[in-house]
PDB file of N, CA and C in Angstrom:
ATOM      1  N   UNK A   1    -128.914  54.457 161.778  1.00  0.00           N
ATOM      2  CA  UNK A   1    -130.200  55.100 161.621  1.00  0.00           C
ATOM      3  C   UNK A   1    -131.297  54.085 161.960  1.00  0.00           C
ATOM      4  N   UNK A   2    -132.169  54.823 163.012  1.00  0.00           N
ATOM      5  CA  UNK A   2    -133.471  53.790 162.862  1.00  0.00           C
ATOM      6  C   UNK A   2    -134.731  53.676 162.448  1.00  0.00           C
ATOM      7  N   UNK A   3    -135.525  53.047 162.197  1.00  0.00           N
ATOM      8  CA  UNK A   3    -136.449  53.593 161.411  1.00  0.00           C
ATOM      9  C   UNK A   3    -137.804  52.938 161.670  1.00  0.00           C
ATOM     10  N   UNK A   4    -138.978  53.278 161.163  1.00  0.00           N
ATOM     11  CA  UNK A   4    -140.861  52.668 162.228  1.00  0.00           C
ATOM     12  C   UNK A   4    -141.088  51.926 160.898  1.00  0.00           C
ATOM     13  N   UNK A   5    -140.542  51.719 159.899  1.00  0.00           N
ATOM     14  CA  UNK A   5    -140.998  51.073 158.877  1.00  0.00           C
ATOM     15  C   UNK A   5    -141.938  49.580 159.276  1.00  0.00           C
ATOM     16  N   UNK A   6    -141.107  48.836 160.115  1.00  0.00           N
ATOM     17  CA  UNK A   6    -141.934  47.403 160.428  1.00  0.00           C
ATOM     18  C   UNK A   6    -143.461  48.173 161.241  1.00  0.00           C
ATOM     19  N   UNK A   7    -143.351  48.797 162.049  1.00  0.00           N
ATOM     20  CA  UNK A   7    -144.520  49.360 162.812  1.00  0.00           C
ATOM     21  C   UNK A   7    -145.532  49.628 162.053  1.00  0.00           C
ATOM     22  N   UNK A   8    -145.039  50.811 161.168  1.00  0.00           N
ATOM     23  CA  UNK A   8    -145.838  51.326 159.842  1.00  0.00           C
ATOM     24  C   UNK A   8    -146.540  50.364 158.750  1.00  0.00           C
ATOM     25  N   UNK A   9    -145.804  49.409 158.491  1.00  0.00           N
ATOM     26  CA  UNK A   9    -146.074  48.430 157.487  1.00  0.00           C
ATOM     27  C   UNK A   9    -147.253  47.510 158.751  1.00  0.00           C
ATOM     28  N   UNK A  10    -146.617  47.228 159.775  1.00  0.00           N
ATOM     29  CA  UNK A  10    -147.503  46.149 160.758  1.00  0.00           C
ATOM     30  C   UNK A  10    -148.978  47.014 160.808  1.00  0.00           C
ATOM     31  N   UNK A  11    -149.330  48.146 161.312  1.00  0.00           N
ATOM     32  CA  UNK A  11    -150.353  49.452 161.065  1.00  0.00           C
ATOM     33  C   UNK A  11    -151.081  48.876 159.398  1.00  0.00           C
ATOM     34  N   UNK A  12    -151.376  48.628 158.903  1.00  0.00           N
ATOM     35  CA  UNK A  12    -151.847  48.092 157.485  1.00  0.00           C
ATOM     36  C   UNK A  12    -151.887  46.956 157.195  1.00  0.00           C
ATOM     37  N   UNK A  13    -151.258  45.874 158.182  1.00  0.00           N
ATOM     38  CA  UNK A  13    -151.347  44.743 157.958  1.00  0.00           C
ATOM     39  C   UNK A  13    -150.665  44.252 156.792  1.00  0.00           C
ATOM     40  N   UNK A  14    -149.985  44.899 156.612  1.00  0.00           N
ATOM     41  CA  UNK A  14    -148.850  44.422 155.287  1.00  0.00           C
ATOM     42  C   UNK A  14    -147.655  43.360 155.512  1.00  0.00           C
ATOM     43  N   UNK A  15    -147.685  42.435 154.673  1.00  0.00           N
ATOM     44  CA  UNK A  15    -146.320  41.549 154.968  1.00  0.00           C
ATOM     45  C   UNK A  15    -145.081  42.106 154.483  1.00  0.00           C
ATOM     46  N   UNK A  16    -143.856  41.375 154.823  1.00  0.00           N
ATOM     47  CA  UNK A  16    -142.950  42.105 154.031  1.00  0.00           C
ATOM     48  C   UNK A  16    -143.112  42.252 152.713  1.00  0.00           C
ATOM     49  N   UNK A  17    -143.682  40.982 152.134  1.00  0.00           N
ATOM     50  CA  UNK A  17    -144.039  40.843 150.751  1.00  0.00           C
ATOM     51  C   UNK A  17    -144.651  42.148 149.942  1.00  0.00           C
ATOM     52  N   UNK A  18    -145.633  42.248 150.999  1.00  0.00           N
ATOM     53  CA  UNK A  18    -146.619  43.286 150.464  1.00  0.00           C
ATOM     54  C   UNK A  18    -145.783  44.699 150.009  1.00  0.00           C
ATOM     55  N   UNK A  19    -145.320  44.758 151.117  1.00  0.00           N
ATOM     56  CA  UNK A  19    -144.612  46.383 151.097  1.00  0.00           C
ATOM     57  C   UNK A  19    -143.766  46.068 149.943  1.00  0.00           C
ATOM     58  N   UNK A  20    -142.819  44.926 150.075  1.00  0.00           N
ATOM     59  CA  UNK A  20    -141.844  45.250 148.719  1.00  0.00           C
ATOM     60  C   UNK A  20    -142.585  45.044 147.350  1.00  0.00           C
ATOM     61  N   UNK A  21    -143.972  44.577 147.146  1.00  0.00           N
ATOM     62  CA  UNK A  21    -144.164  44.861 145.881  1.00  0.00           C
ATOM     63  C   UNK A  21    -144.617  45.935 145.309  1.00  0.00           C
ATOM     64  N   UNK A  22    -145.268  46.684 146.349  1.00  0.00           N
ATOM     65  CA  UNK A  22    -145.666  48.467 146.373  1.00  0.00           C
ATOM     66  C   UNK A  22    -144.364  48.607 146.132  1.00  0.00           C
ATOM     67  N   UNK A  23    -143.285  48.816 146.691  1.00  0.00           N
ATOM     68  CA  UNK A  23    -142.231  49.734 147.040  1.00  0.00           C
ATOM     69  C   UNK A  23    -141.023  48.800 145.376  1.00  0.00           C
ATOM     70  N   UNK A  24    -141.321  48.083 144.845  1.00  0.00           N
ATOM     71  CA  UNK A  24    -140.993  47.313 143.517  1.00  0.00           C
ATOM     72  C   UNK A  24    -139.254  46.741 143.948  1.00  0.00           C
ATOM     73  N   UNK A  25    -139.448  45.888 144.969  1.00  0.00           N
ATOM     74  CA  UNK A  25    -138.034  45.870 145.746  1.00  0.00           C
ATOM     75  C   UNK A  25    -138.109  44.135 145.928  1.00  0.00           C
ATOM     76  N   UNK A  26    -136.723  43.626 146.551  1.00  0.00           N
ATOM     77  CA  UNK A  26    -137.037  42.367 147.302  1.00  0.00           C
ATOM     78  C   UNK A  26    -137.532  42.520 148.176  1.00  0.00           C
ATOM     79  N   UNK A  27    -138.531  41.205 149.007  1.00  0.00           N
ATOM     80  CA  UNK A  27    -138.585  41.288 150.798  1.00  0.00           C
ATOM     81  C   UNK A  27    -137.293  41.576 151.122  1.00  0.00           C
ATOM     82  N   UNK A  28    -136.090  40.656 150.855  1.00  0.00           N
ATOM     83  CA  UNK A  28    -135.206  40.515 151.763  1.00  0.00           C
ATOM     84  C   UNK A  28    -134.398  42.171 152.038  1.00  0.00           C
ATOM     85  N   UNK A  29    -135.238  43.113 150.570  1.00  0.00           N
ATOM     86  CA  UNK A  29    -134.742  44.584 150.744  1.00  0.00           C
ATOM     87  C   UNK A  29    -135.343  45.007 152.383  1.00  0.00           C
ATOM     88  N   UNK A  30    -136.649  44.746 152.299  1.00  0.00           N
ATOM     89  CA  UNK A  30    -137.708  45.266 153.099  1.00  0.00           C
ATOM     90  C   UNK A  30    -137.267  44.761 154.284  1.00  0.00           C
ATOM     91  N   UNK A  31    -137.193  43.795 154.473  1.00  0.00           N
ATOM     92  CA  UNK A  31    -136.256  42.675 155.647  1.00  0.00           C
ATOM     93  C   UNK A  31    -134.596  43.735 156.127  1.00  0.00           C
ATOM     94  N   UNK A  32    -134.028  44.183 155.305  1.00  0.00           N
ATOM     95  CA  UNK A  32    -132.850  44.636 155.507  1.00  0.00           C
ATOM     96  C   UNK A  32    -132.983  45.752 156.272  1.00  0.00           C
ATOM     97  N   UNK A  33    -133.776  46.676 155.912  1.00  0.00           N
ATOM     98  CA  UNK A  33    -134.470  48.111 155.939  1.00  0.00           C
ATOM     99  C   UNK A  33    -134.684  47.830 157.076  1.00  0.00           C
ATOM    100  N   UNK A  34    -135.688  47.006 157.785  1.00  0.00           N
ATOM    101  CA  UNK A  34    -136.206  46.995 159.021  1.00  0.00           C
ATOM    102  C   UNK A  34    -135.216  46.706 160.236  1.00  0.00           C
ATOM    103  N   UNK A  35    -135.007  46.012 159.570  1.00  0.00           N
ATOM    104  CA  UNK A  35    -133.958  45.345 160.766  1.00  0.00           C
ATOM    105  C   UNK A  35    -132.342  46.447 160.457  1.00  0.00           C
ATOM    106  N   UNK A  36    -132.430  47.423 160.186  1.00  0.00           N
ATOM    107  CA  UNK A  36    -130.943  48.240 160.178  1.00  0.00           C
ATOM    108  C   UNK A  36    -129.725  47.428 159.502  1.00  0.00           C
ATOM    109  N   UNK A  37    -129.649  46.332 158.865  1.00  0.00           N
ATOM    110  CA  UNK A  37    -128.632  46.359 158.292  1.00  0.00           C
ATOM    111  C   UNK A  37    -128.146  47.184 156.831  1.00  0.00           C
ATOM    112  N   UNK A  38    -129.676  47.824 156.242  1.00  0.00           N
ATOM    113  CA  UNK A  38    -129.169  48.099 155.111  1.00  0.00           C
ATOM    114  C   UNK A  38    -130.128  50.022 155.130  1.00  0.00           C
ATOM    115  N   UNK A  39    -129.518  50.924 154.641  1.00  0.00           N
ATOM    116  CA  UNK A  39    -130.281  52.150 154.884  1.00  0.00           C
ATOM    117  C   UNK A  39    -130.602  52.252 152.977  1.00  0.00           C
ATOM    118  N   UNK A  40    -131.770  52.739 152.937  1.00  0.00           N
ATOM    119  CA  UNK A  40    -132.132  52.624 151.709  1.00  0.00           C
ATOM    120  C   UNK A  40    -131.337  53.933 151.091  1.00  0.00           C
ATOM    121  N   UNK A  41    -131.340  53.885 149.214  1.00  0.00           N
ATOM    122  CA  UNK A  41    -131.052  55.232 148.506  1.00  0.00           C
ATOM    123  C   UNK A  41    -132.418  55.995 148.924  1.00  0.00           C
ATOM    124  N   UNK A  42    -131.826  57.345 148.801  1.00  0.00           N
ATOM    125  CA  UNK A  42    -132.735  58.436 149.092  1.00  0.00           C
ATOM    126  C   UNK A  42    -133.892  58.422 147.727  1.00  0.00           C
ATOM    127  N   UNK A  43    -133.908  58.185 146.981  1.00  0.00           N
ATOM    128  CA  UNK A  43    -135.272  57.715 145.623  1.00  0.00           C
ATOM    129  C   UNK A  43    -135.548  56.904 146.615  1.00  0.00           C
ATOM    130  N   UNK A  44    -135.318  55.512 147.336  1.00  0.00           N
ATOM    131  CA  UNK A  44    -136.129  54.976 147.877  1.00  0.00           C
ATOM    132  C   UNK A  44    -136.818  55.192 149.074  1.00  0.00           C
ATOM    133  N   UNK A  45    -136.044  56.092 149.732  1.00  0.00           N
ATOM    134  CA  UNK A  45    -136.630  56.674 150.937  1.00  0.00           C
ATOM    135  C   UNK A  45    -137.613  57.439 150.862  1.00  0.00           C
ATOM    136  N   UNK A  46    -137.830  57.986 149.225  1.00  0.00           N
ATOM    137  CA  UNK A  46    -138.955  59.016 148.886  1.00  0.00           C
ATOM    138  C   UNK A  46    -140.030  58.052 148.666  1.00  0.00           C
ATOM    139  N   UNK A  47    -140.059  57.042 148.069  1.00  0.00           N
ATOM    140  CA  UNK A  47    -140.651  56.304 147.828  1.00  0.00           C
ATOM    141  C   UNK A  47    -141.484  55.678 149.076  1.00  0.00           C
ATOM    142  N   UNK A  48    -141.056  55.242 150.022  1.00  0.00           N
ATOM    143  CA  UNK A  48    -141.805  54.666 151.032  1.00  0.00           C
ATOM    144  C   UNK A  48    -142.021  55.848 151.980  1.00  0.00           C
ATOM    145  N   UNK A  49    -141.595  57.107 151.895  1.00  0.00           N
ATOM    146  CA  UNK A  49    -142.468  58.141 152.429  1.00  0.00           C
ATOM    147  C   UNK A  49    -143.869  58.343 151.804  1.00  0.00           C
ATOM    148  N   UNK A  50    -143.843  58.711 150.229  1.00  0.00           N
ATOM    149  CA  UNK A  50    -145.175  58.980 149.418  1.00  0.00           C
ATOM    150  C   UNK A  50    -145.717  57.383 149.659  1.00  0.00           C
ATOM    151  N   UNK A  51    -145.198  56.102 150.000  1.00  0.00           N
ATOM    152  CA  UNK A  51    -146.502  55.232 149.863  1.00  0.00           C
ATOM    153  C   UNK A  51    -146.948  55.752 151.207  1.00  0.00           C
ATOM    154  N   UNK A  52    -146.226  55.639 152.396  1.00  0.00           N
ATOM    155  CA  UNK A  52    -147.115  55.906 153.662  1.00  0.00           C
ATOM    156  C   UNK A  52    -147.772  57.664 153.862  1.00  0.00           C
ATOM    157  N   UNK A  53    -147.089  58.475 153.112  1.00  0.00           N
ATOM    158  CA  UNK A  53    -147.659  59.549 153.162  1.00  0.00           C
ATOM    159  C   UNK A  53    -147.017  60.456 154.467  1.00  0.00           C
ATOM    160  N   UNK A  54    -146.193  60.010 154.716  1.00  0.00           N
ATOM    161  CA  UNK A  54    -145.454  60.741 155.624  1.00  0.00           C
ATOM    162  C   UNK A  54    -144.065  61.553 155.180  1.00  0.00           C
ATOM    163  N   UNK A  55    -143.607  62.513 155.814  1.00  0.00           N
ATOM    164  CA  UNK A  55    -142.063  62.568 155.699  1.00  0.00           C
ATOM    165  C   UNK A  55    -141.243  61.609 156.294  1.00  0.00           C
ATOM    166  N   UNK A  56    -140.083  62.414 155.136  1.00  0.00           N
ATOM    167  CA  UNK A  56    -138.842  60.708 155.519  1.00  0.00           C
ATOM    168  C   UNK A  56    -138.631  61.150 156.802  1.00  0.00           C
ATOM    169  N   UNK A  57    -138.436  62.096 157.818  1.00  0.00           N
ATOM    170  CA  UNK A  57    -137.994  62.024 158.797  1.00  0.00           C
ATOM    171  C   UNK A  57    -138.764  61.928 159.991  1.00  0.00           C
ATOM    172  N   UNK A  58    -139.982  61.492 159.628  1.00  0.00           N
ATOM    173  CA  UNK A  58    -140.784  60.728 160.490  1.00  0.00           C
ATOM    174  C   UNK A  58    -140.789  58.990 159.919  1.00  0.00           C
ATOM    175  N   UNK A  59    -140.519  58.951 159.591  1.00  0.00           N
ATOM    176  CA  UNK A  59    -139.490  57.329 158.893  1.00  0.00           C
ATOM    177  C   UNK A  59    -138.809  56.521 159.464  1.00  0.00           C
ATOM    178  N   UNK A  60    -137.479  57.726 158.891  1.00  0.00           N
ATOM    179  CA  UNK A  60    -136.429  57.601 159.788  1.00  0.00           C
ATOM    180  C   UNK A  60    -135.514  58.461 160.426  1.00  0.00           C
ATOM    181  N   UNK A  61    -135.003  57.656 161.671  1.00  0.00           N
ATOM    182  CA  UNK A  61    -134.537  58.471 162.600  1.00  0.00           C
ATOM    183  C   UNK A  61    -133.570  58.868 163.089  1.00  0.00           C
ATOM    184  N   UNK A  62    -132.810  59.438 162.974  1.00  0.00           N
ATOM    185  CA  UNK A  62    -131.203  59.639 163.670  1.00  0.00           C
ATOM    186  C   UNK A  62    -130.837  58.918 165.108  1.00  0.00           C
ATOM    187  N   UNK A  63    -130.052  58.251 165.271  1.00  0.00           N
ATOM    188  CA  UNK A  63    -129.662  57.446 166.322  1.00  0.00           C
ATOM    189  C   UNK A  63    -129.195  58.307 167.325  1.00  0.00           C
TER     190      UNK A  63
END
């Protein structure tokens, strides 16, 4: 699965830092997420939809 999260977060000027303390996570979560090694639980996928205000499937994307 792929996903605009770094784009989205870069759009706000957010570090990884930033996002994972909104999102109450590690960077290295936020780090994982971006880079596809790790696909988040769906609570968390809701979660960084309602911070950006989007749906998850403008998020993320089916390969």
């Amino acid at each position: 699965m792929r996903n605009r999260l770094k784009v989205l977060r870069a759009e706000r000027d957010w570090s990884q830092q930033d996002l994972a303390e909104r999102l109450q996570v590690s960077r290295q979560s936020v780090n994982a997420i971006e880079t596809g090694k790790y696909d988040p639980s769906l609570p968390l996928a809701f979660r960084i939809a309602d911070l950006f205000g989007l749906p998850i499937e403008d998020i993320f994307l089916k390969d």
